[in-house]
Protein backbone atom coordinates (compact mmCIF):
# COMPACT_ATOMS: atom_id res chain seq x y z
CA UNK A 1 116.76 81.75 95.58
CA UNK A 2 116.51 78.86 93.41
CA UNK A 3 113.00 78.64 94.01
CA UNK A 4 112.39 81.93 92.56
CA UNK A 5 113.87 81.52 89.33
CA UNK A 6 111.66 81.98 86.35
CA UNK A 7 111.68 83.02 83.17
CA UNK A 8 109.88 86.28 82.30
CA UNK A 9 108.66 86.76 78.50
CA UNK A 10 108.08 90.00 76.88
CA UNK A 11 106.15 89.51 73.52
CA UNK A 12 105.97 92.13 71.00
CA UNK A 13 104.27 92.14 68.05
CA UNK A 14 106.12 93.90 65.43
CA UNK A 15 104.68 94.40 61.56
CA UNK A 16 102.32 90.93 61.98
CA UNK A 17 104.80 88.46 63.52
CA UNK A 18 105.64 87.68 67.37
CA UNK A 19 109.16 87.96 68.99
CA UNK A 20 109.48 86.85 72.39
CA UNK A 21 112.52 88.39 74.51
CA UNK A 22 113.21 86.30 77.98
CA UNK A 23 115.14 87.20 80.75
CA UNK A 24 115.75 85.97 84.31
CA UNK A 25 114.27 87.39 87.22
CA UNK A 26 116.72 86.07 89.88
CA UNK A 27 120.31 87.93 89.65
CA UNK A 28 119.33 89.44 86.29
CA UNK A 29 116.99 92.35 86.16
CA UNK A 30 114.99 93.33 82.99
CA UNK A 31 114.35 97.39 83.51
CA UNK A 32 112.37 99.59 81.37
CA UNK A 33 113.50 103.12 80.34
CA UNK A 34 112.73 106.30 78.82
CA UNK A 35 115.29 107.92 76.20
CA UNK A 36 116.46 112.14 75.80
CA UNK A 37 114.32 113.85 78.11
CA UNK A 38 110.91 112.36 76.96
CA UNK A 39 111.18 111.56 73.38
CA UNK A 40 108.40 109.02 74.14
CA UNK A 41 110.80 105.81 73.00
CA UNK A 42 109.83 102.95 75.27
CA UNK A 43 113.49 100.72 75.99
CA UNK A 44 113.86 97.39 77.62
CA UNK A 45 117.04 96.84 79.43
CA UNK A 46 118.40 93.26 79.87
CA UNK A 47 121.71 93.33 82.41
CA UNK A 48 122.43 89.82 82.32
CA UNK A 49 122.71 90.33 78.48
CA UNK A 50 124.11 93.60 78.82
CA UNK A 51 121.96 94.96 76.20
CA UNK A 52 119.84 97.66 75.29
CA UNK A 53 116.88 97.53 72.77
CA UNK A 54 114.25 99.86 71.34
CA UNK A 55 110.86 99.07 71.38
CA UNK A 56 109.39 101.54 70.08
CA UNK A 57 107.58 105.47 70.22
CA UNK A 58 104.13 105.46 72.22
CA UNK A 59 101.05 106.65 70.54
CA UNK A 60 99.12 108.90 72.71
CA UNK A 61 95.42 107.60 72.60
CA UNK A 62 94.02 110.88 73.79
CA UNK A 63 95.76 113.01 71.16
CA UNK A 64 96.17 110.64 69.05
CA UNK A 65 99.36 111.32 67.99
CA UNK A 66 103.42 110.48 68.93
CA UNK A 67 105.66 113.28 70.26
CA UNK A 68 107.53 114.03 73.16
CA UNK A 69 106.49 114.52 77.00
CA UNK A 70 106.82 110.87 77.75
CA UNK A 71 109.15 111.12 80.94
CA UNK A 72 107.70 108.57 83.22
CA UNK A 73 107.26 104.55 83.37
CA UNK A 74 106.32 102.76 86.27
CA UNK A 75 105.28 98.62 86.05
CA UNK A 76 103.25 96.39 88.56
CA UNK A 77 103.75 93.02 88.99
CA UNK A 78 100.92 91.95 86.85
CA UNK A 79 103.62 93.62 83.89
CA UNK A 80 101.53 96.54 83.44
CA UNK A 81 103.47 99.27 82.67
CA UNK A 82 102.22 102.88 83.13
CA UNK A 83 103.14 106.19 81.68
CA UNK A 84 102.50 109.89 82.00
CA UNK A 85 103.32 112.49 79.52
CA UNK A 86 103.95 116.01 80.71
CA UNK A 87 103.82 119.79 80.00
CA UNK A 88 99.62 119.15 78.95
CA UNK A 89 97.40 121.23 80.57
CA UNK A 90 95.16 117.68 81.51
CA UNK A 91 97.48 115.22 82.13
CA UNK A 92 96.56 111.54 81.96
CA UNK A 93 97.48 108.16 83.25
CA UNK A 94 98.24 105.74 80.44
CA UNK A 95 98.63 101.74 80.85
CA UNK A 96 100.31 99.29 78.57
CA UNK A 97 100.51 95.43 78.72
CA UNK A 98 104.03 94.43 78.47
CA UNK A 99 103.56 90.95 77.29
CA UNK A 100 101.43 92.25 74.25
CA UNK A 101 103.18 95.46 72.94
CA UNK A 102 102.14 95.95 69.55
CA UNK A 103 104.26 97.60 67.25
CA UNK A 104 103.50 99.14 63.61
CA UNK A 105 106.17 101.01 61.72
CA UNK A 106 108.35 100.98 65.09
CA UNK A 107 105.02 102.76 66.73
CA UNK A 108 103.31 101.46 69.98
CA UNK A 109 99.98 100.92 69.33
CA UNK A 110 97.82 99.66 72.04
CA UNK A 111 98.51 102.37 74.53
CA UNK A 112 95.67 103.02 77.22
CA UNK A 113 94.15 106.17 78.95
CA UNK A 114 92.81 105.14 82.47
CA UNK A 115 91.71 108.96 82.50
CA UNK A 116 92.72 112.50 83.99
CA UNK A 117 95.14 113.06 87.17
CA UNK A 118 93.43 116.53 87.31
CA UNK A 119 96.68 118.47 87.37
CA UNK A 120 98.56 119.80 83.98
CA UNK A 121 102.27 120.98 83.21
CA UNK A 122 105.22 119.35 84.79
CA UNK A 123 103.99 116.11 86.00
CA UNK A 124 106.87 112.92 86.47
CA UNK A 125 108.63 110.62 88.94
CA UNK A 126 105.86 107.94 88.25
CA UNK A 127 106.40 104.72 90.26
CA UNK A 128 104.18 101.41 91.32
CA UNK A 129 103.08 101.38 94.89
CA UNK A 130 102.98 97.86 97.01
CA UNK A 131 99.33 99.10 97.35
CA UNK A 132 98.82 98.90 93.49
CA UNK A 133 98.74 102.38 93.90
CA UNK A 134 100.45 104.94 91.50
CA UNK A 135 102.42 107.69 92.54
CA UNK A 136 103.93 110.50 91.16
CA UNK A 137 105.68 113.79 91.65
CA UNK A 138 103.98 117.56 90.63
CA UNK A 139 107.36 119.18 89.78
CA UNK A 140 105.63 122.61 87.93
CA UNK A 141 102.12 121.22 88.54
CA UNK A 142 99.76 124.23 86.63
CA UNK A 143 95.84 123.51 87.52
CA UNK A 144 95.64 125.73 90.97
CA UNK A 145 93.31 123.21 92.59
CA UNK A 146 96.64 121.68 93.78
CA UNK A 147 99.96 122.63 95.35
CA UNK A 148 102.38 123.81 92.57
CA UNK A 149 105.07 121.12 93.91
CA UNK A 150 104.32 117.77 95.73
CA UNK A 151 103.75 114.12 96.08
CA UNK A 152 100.10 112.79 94.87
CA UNK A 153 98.42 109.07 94.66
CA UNK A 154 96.47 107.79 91.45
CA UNK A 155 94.52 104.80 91.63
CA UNK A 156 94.15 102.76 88.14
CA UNK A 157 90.71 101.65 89.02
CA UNK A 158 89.06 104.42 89.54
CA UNK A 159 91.11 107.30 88.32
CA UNK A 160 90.80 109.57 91.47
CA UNK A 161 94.22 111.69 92.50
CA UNK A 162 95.26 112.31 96.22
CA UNK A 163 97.27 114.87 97.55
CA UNK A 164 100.02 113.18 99.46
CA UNK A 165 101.52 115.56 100.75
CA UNK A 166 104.93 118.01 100.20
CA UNK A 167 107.75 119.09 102.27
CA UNK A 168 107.93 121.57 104.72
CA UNK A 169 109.46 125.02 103.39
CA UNK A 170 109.23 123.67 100.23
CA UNK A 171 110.97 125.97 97.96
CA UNK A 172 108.64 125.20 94.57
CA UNK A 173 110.28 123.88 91.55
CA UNK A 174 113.74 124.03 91.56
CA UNK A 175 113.81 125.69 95.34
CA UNK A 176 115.01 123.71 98.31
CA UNK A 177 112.70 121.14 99.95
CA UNK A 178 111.57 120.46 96.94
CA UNK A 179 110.58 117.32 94.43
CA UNK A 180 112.10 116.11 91.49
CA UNK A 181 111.71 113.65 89.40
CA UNK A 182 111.72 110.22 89.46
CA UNK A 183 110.45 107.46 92.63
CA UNK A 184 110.74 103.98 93.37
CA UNK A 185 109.97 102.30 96.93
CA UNK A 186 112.65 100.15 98.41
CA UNK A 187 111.36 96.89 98.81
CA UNK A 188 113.79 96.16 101.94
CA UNK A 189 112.78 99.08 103.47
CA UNK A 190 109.42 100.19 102.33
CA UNK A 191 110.42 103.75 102.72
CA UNK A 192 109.50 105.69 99.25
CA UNK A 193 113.14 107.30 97.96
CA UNK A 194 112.98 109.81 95.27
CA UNK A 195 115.33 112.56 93.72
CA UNK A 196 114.71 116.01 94.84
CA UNK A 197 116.73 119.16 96.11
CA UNK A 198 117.55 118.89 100.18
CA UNK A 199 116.85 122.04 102.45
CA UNK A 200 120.78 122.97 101.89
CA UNK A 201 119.97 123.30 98.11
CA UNK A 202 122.10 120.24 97.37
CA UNK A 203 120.40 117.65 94.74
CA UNK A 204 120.23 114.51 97.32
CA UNK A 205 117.49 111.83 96.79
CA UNK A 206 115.10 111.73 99.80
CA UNK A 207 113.64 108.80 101.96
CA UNK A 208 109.96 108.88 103.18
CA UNK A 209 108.71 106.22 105.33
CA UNK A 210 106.59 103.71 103.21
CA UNK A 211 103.92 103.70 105.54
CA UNK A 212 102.88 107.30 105.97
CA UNK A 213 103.22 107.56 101.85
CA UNK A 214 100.51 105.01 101.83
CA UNK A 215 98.06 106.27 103.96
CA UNK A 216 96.15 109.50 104.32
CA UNK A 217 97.07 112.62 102.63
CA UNK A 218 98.01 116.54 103.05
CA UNK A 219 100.85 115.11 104.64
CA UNK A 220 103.94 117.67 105.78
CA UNK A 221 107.02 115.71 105.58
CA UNK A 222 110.87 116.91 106.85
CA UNK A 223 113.45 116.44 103.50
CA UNK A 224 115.68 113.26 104.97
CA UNK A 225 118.27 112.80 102.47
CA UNK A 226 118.63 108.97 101.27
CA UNK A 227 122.41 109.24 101.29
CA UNK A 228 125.16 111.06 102.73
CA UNK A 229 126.22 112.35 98.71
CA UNK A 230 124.75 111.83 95.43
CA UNK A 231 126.10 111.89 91.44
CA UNK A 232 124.83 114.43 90.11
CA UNK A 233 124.74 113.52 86.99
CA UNK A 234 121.88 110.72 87.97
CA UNK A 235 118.68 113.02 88.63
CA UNK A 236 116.21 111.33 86.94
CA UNK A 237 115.32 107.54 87.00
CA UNK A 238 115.13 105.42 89.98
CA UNK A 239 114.14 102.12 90.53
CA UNK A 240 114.97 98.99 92.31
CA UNK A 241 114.69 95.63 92.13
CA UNK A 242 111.81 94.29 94.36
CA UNK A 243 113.36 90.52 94.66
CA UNK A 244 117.31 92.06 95.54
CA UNK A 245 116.72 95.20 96.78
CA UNK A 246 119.14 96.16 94.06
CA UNK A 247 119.15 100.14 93.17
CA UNK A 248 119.23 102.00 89.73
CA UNK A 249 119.48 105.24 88.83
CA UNK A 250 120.06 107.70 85.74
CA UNK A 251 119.94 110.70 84.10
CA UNK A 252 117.56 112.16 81.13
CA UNK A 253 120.19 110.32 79.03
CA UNK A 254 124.12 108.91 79.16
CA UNK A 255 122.67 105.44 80.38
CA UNK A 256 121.88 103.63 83.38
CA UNK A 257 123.55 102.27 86.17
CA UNK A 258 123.57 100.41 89.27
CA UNK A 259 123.95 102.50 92.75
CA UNK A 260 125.02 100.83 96.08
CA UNK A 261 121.85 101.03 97.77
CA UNK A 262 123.72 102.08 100.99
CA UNK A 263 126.45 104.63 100.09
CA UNK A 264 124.41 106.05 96.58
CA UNK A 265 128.07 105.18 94.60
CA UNK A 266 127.66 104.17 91.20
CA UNK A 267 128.50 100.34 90.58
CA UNK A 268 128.12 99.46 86.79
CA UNK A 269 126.57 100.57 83.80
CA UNK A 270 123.74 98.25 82.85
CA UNK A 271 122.73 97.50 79.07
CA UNK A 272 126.01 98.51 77.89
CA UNK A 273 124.07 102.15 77.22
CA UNK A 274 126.59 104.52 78.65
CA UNK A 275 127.30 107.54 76.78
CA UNK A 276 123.43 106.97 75.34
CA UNK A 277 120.04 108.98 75.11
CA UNK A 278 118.78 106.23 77.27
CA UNK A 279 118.22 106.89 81.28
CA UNK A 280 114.83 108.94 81.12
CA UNK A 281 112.96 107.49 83.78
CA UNK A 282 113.15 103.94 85.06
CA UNK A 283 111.28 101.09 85.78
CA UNK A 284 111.99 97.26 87.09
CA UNK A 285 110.37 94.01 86.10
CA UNK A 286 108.39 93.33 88.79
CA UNK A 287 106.40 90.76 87.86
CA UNK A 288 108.28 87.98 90.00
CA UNK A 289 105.94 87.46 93.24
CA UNK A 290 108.65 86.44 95.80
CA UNK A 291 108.28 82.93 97.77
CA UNK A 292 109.47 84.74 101.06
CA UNK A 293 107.62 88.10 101.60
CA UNK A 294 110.27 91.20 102.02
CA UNK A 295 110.64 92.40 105.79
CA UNK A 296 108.78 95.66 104.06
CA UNK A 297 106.08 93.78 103.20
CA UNK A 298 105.43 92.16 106.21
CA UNK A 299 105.41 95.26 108.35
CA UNK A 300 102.86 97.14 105.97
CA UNK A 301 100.66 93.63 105.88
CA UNK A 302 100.40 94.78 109.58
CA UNK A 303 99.08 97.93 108.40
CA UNK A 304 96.29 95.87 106.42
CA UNK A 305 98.03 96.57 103.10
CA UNK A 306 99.09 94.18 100.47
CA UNK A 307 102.54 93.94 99.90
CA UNK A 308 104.31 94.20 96.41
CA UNK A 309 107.01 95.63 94.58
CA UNK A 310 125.68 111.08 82.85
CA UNK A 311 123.83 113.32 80.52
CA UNK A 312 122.20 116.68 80.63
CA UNK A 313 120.35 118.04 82.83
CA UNK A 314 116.11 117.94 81.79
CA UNK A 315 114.84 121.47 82.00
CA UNK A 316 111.91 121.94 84.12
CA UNK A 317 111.17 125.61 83.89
């Protein structure tokens, strides 16, 4: 493990001048989070620090303006992070570079449109794919060219959307079978876990196998819950660590916190943020290429794919 440990640097730019934050990628994990539903405040997280810091609001490019809707952050491990910002009736991919975030009058600047999903309303759950990939979740999707509720791929380089696929009996939003929010794919595993509401109505994150998520589409998949029980209060972010295989989870706010990737129990608060607006959506640094590939990158590299990577309740009606 000593091999693998580096130091990551964020730079941000902030009125004219440059401060660098830096934080270790082996045994301390810098995360990136969303604040109160989708205020559009961008967060870094630094556990080994314990701390919590504001970067600032993110200035829509297309609109041109800063507001709310900004649910969803996913990074790659070339630290490009990506957003989405819901309830628009054309909903786009956005793209940031997180080691040049520049910030005027504690606004993000030098946000990015890489163009259109297609879909409109309640869009979210966006997460990196080890096939530099994006994928999200429709929760209220409105355009009727696709299914109301679902799974769908975007690639970054040429802005097309896929259908993935949904669950069968899927209940629409809110309805059992059904997708949530937030996604993450656990690098141990490659299976693709997200939160969503189990065919017994409970709120259980599910696991889809990695493999099948990555390839083809119109898929009909069976609801397999993650774990045998789930906090409740944690239905929003999820996200692990691609080097540990570490797990965390929150809500729309009330902080963040670290989940035993086996049993879904909480383990810590991270960032020293419980009790805060922070938790809205999640997102690891994940710009640490590991010596060693995972076991769940080896299997898909046999699959010819490149191998990566307490609050209220959000209201989604």
């Amino acid at each position: 493990m000593n091999a693998m440990l580096r130091k990551l640097g964020v730079a941000v730019a902030v009125a004219g001048s440059c401060a660098t934050g830096t934080a270790f990628a082996n045994g301390v994990v810098d995360l990136w989070a969303m604040s109160n539903g989708g205020d559009g405040n961008l967060w870094s997280i630094d556990a080994g620090a314990n701390t919590t810091t504001l970067i600032g609001a993110l200035l829509d490019p297309v609109l041109g303006d800063v507001g709310g809707g900004w649910s969803t952050v996913a990074e790659t491990p070339d630290k490009t992070l990506y957003f989405m910002r819901r309830y628009q009736s054309d909903v786009h991919i956005f793209s940031l570079d997180s080691t040049n975030i520049q910030v005027s009058a504690n606004v993000i600047t030098n946000v990015v449109s890489l163009g259109s999903t297609g879909l409109g309303g309640n869009l979210d759950g966006l997460t990196a794919g080890p096939d530099g990939k994006l994928y999200f979740t429709a929760y209220d999707n409105a355009q009727p060219n696709f299914v109301r509720n679902g799974l769908f791929r975007f690639d970054p380089l040429t802005a097309v959307t896929d259908f993935v696929g949904t669950f069968a009996g899927n209940g629409g939003p809110g309805g059992v079978n059904s997708f949530y929010t937030d996604l993450a794919f656990d690098p141990i595993t490659g299976d693709l876990v997200g939160t969503g509401t189990n065919g017994n109505g409970a709120f259980i994150p599910y696991r889809l196998a990695g493999a099948s998520v990555l390839t083809g589409n119109n898929h009909v998949y069976s609801y397999v819950d993650a774990f045998a029980s789930w906090n409740g209060s944690l239905y929003d972010g999820l996200a692990y660590n691609r080097l540990t295989g570490d797990l965390y989870a929150s809500g729309d706010s009330g902080g963040v916190y670290q989940i035993d990737r086996t049993t879904g129990a909480i383990i810590r608060n991270v960032g020293n943020n419980a009790g805060t607006s922070v938790g809205t959506d999640l997102a690891v640094q994940a710009d640490t290429i590991p010596t060693v590939p995972e076991p769940a990158t080896l299997a898909l590299l046999g699959l010819g794919l490149v191998g990566i990577g307490f609050g209220r309740r959000r209201q989604k009606a």
